[in-house]
N, C-alpha and C. Protein backbone atom coordinates (compact mmCIF):
# COMPACT_ATOMS: atom_id res chain seq x y z
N UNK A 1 -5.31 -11.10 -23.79
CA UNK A 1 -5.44 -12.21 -22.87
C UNK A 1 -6.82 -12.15 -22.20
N UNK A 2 -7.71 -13.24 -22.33
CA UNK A 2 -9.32 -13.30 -21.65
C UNK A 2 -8.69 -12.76 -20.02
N UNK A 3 -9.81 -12.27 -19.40
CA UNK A 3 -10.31 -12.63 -17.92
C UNK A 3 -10.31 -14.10 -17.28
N UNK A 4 -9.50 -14.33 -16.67
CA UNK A 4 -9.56 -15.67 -16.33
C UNK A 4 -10.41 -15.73 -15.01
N UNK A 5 -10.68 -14.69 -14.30
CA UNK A 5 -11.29 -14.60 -12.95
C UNK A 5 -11.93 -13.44 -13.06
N UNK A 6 -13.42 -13.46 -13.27
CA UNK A 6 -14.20 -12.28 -13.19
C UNK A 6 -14.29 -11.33 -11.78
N UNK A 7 -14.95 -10.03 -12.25
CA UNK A 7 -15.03 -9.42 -10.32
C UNK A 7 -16.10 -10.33 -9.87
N UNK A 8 -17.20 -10.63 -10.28
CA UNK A 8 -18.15 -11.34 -9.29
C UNK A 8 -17.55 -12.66 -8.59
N UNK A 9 -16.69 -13.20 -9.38
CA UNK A 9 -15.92 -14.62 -8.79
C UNK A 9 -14.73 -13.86 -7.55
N UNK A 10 -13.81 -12.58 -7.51
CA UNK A 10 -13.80 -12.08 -6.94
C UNK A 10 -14.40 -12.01 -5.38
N UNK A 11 -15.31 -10.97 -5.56
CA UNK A 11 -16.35 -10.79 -4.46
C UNK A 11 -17.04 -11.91 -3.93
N UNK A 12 -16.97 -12.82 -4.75
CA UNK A 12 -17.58 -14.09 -4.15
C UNK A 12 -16.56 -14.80 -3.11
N UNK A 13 -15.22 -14.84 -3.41
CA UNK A 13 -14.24 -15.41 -2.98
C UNK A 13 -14.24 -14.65 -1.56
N UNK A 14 -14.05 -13.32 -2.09
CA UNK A 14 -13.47 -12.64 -0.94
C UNK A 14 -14.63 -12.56 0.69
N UNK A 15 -16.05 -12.75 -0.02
CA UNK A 15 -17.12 -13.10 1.01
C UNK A 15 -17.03 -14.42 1.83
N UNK A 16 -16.53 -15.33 1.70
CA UNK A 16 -16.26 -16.28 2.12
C UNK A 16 -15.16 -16.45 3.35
N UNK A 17 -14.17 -15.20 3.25
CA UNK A 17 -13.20 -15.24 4.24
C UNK A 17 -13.37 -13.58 5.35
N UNK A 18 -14.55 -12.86 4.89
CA UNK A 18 -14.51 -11.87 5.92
C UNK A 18 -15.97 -12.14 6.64
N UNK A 19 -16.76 -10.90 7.18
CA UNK A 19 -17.35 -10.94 8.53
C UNK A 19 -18.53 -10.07 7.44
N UNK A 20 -19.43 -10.28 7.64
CA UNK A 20 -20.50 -9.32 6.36
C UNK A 20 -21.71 -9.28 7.83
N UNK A 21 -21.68 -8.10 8.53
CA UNK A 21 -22.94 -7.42 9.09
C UNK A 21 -24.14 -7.55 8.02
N UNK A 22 -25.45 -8.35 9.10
CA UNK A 22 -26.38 -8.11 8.55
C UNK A 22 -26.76 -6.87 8.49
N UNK A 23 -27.57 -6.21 7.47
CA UNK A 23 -28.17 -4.49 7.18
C UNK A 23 -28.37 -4.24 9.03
N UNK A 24 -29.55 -5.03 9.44
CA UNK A 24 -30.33 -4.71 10.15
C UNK A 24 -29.15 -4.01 11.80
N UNK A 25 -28.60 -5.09 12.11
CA UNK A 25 -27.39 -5.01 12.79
C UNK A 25 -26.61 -4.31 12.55
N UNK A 26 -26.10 -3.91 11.58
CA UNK A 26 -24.88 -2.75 11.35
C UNK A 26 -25.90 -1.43 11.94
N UNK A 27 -27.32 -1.66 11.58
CA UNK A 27 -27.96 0.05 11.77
C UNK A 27 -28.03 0.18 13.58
N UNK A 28 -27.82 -1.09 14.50
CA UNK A 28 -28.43 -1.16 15.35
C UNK A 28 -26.91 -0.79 15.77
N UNK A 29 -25.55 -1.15 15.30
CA UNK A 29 -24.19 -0.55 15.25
C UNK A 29 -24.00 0.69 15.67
N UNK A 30 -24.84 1.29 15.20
CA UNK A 30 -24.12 3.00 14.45
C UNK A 30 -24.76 3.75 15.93
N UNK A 31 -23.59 4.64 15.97
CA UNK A 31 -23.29 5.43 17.36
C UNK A 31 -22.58 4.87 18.57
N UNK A 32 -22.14 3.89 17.87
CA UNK A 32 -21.39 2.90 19.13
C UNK A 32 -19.90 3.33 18.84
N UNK A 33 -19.48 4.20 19.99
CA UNK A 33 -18.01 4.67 20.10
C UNK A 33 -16.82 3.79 19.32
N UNK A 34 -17.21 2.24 19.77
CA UNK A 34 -15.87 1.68 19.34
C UNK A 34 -16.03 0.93 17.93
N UNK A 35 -16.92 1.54 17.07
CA UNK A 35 -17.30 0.88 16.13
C UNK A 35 -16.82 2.23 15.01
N UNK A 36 -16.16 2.17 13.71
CA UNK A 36 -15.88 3.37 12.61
C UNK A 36 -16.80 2.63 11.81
N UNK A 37 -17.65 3.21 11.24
CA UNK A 37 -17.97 2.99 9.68
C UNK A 37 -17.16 3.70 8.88
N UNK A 38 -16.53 2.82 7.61
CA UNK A 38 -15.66 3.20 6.87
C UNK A 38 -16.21 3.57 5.17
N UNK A 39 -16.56 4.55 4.86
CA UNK A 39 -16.61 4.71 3.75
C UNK A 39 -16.13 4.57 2.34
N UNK A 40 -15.90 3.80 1.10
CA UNK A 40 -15.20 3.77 0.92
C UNK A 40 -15.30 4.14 -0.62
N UNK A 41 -16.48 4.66 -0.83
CA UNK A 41 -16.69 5.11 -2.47
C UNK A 41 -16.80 6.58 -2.58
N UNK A 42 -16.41 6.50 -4.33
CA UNK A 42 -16.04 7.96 -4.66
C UNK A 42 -16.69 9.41 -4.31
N UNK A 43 -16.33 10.11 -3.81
CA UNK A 43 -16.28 11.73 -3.43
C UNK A 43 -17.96 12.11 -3.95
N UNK A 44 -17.84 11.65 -5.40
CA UNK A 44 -18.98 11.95 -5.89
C UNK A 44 -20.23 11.70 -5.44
N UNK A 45 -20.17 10.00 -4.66
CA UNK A 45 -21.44 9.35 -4.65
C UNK A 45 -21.95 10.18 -3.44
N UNK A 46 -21.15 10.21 -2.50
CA UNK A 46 -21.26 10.66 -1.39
C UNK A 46 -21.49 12.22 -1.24
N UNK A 47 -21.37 12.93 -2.16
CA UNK A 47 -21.99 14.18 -2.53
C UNK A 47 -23.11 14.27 -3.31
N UNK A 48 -23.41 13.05 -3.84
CA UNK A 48 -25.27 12.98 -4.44
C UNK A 48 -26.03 12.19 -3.63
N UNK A 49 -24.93 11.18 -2.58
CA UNK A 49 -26.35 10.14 -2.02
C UNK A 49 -25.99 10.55 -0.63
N UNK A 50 -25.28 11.36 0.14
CA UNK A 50 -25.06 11.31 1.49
C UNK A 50 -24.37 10.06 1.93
N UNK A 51 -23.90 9.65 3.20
CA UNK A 51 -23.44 8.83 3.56
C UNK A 51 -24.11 8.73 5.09
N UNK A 52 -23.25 7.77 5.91
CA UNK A 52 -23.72 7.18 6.72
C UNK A 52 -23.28 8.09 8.33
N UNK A 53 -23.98 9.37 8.58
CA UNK A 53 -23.53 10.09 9.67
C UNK A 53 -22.70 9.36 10.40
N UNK A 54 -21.58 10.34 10.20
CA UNK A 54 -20.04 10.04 11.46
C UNK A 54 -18.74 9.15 10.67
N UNK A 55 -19.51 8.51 9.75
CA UNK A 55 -18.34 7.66 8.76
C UNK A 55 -17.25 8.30 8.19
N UNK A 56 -16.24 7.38 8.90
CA UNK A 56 -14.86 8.11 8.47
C UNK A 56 -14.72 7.52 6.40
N UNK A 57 -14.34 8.64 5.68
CA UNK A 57 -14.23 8.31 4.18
C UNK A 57 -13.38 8.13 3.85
N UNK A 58 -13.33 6.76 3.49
CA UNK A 58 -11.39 6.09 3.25
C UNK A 58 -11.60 6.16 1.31
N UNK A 59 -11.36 6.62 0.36
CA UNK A 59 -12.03 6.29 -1.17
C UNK A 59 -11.19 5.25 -1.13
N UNK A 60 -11.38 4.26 -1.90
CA UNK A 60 -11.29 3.15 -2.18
C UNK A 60 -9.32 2.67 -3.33
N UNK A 61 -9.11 3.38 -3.79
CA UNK A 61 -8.06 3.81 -3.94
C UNK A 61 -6.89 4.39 -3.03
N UNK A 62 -6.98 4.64 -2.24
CA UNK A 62 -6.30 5.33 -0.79
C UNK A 62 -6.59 3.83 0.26
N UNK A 63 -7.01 3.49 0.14
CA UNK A 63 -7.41 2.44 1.45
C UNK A 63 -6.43 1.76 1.98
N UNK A 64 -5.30 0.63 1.32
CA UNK A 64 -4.20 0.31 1.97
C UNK A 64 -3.07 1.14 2.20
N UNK A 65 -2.83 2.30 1.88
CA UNK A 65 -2.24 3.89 2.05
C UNK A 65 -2.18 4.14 3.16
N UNK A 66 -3.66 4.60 3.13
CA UNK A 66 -3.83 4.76 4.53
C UNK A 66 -3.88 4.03 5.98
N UNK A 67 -4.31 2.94 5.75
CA UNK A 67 -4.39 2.07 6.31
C UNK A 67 -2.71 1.48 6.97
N UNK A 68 -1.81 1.18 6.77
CA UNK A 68 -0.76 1.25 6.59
C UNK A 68 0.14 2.18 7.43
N UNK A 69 0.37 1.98 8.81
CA UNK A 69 1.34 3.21 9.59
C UNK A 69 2.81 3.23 8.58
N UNK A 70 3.39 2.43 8.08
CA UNK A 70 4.31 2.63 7.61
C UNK A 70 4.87 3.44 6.48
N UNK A 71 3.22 3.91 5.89
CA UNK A 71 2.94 4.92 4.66
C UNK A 71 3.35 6.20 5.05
N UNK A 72 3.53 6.78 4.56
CA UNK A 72 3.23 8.55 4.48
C UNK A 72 1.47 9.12 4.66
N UNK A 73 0.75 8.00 4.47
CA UNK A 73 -0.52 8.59 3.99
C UNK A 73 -1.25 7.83 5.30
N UNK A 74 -0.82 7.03 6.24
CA UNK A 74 -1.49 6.97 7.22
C UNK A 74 -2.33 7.65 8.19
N UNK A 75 -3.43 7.53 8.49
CA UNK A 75 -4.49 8.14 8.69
C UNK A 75 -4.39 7.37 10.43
N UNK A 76 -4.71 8.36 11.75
CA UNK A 76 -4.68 8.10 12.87
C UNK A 76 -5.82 7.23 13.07
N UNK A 77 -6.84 7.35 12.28
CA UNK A 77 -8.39 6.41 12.77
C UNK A 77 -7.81 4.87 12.60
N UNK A 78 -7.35 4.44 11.64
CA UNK A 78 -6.75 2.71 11.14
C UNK A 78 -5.94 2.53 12.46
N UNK A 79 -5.31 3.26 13.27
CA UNK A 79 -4.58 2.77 14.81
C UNK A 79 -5.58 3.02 16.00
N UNK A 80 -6.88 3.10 15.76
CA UNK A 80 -7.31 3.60 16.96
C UNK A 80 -7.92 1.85 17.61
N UNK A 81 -7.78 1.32 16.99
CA UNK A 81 -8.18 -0.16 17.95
C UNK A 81 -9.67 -0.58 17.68
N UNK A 82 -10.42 0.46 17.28
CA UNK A 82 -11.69 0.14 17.05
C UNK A 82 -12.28 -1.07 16.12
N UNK A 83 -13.67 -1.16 15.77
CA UNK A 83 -13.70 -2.22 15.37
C UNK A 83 -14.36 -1.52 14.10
N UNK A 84 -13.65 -1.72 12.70
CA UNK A 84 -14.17 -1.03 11.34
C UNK A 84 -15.07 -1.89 10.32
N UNK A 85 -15.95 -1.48 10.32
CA UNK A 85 -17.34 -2.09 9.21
C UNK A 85 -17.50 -0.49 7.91
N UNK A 86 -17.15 -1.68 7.02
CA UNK A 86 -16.76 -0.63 5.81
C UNK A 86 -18.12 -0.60 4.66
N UNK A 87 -18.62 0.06 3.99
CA UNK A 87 -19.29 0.15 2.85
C UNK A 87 -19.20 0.44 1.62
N UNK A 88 -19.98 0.17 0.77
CA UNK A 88 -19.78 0.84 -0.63
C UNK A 88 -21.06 1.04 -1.00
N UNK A 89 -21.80 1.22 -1.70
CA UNK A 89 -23.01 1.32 -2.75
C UNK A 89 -23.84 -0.15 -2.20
N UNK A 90 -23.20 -0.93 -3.22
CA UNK A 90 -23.84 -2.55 -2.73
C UNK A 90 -23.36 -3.25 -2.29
N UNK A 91 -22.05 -3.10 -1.61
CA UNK A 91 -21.05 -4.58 -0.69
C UNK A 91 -20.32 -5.13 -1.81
N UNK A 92 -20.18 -4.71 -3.28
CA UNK A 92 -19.12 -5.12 -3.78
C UNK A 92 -17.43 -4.60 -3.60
N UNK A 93 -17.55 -3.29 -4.04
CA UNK A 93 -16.51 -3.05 -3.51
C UNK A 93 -16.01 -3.10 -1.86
N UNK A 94 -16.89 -3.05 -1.10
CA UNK A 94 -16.41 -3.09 0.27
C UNK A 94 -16.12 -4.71 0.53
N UNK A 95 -16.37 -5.78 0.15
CA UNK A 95 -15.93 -6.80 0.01
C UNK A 95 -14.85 -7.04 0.03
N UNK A 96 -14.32 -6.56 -1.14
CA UNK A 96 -12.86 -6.48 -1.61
C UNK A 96 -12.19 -5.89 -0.66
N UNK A 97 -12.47 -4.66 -0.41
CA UNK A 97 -11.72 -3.67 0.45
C UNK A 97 -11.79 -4.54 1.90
N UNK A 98 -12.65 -5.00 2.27
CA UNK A 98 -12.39 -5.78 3.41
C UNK A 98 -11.83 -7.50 3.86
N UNK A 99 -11.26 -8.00 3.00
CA UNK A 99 -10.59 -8.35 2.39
C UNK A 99 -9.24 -8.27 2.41
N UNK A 100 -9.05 -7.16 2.04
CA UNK A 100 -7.76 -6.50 1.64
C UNK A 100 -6.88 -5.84 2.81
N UNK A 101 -8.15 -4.93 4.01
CA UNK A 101 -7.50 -4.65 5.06
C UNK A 101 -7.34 -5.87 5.94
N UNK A 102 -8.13 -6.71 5.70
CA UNK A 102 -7.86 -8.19 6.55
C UNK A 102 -6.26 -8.65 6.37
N UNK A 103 -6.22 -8.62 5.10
CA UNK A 103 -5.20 -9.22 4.87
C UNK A 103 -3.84 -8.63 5.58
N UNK A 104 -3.97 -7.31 5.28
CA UNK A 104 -2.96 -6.52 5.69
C UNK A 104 -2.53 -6.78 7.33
N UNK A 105 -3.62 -7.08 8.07
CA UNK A 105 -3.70 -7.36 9.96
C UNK A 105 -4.55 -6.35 10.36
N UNK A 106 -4.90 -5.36 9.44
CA UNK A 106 -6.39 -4.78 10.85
C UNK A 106 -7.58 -5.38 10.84
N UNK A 107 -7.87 -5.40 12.67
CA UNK A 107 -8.96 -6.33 12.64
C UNK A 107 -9.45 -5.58 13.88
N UNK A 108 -10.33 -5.56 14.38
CA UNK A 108 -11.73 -6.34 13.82
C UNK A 108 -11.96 -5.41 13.02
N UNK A 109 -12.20 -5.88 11.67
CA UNK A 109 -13.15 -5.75 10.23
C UNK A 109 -14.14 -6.46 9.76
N UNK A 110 -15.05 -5.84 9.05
CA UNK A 110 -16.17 -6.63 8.14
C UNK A 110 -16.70 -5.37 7.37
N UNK A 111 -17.70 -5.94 6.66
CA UNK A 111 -18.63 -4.73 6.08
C UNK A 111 -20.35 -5.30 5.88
N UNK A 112 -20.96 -3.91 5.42
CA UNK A 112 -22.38 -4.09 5.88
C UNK A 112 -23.02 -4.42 4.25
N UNK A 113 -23.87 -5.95 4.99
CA UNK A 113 -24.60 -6.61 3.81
C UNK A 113 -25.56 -5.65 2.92
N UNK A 114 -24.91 -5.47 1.87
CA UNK A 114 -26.29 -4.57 0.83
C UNK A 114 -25.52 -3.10 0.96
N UNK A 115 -24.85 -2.81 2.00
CA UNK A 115 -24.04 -1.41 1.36
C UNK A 115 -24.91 -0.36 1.54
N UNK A 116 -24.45 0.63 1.27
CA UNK A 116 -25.02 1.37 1.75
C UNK A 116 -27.10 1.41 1.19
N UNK A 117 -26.77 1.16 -0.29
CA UNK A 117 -28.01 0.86 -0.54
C UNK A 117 -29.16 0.15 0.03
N UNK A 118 -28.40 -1.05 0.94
CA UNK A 118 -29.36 -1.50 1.37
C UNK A 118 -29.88 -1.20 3.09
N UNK A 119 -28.60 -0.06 3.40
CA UNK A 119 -28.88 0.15 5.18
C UNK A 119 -29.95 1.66 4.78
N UNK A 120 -30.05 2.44 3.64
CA UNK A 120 -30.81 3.27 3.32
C UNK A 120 -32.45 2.65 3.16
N UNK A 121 -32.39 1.40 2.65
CA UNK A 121 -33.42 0.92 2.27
C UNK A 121 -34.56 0.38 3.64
N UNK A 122 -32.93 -0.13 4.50
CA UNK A 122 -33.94 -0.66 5.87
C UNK A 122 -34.23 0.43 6.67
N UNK A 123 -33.82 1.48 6.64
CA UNK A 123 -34.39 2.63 7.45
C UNK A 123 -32.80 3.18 8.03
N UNK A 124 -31.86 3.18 8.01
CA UNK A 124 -30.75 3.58 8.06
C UNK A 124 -30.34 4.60 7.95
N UNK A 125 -30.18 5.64 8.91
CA UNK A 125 -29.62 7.26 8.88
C UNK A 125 -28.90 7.81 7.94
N UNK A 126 -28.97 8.91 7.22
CA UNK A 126 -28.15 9.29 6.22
C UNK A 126 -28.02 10.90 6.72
N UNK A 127 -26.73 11.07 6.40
CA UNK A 127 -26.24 12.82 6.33
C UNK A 127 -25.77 13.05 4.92
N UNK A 128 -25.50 14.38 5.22
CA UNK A 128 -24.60 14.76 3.81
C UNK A 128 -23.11 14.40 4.23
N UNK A 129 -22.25 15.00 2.75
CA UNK A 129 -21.38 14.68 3.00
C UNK A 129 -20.44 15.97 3.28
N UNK A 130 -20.01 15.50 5.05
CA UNK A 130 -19.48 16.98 5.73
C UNK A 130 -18.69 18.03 4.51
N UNK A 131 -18.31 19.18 4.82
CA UNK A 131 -17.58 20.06 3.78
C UNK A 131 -16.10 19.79 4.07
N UNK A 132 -15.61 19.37 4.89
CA UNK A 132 -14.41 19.19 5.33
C UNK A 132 -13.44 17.67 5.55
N UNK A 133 -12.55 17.73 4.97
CA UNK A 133 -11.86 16.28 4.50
C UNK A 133 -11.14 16.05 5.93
N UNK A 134 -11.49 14.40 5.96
CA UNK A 134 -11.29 14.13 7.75
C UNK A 134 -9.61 13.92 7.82
């Protein structure tokens, strides 16, 4: 059976109904108590490219899991009230993923235009990725 709906038609869709931080603004974000950056790509990337100091790491697979008090796999940060701006590489997958927690009812959500690639590019803080799973 073809693809009747590609991922870019996807991500396109799903940009249309969430909140997309400009780069510049999400960097001007970061250290603000009531704000999580949410991480949301694989273990790996984030052990070759660093991530975004203090970002809680949801992988992208786990995300409505956790997200979710009613799970087993609920994670205390998704109840803390804050306001979550999520990433990926380039804002594709965090698209989706934001999106997806929209849908579910946590809010305030969005994610940051260009991803992590592009908050690295505007001058955007990077750490490693801590040794210890949050």
């Amino acid at each position: 059976m073809p693809i009747t709906k590609g991922c870019k038609q996807l991500v396109d869709e799903a940009n249309q109904s969430i909140r997309t931080i400009p780069t510049e603004d999400a960097i001007k974000m970061h250290g603000d108590p009531n704000v999580v950056f949410v991480d949301i790509r694989d273990p790996r990337e984030l052990e070759r490219d660093g991530m975004i100091p203090g970002a809680f790491h949801a992988p992208r697979g786990m995300l409505e899991f956790w997200v979710d008090p009613a799970s087993p796999y609920f994670k205390e940060v998704f109840g803390s009230g804050r306001q979550f701006v999520f990433y990926c590489a380039s804002a594709w997958r965090s698209a989706l993923a934001t999106k997806a927690v929209q849908e579910m009812g946590l809010e305030p959500v969005a994610h940051v235009q260009g991803g992590f690639n592009g908050w690295k590019k505007a001058g955007g803080p990077v750490g490693e990725k801590p040794t210890h799973h949050e």
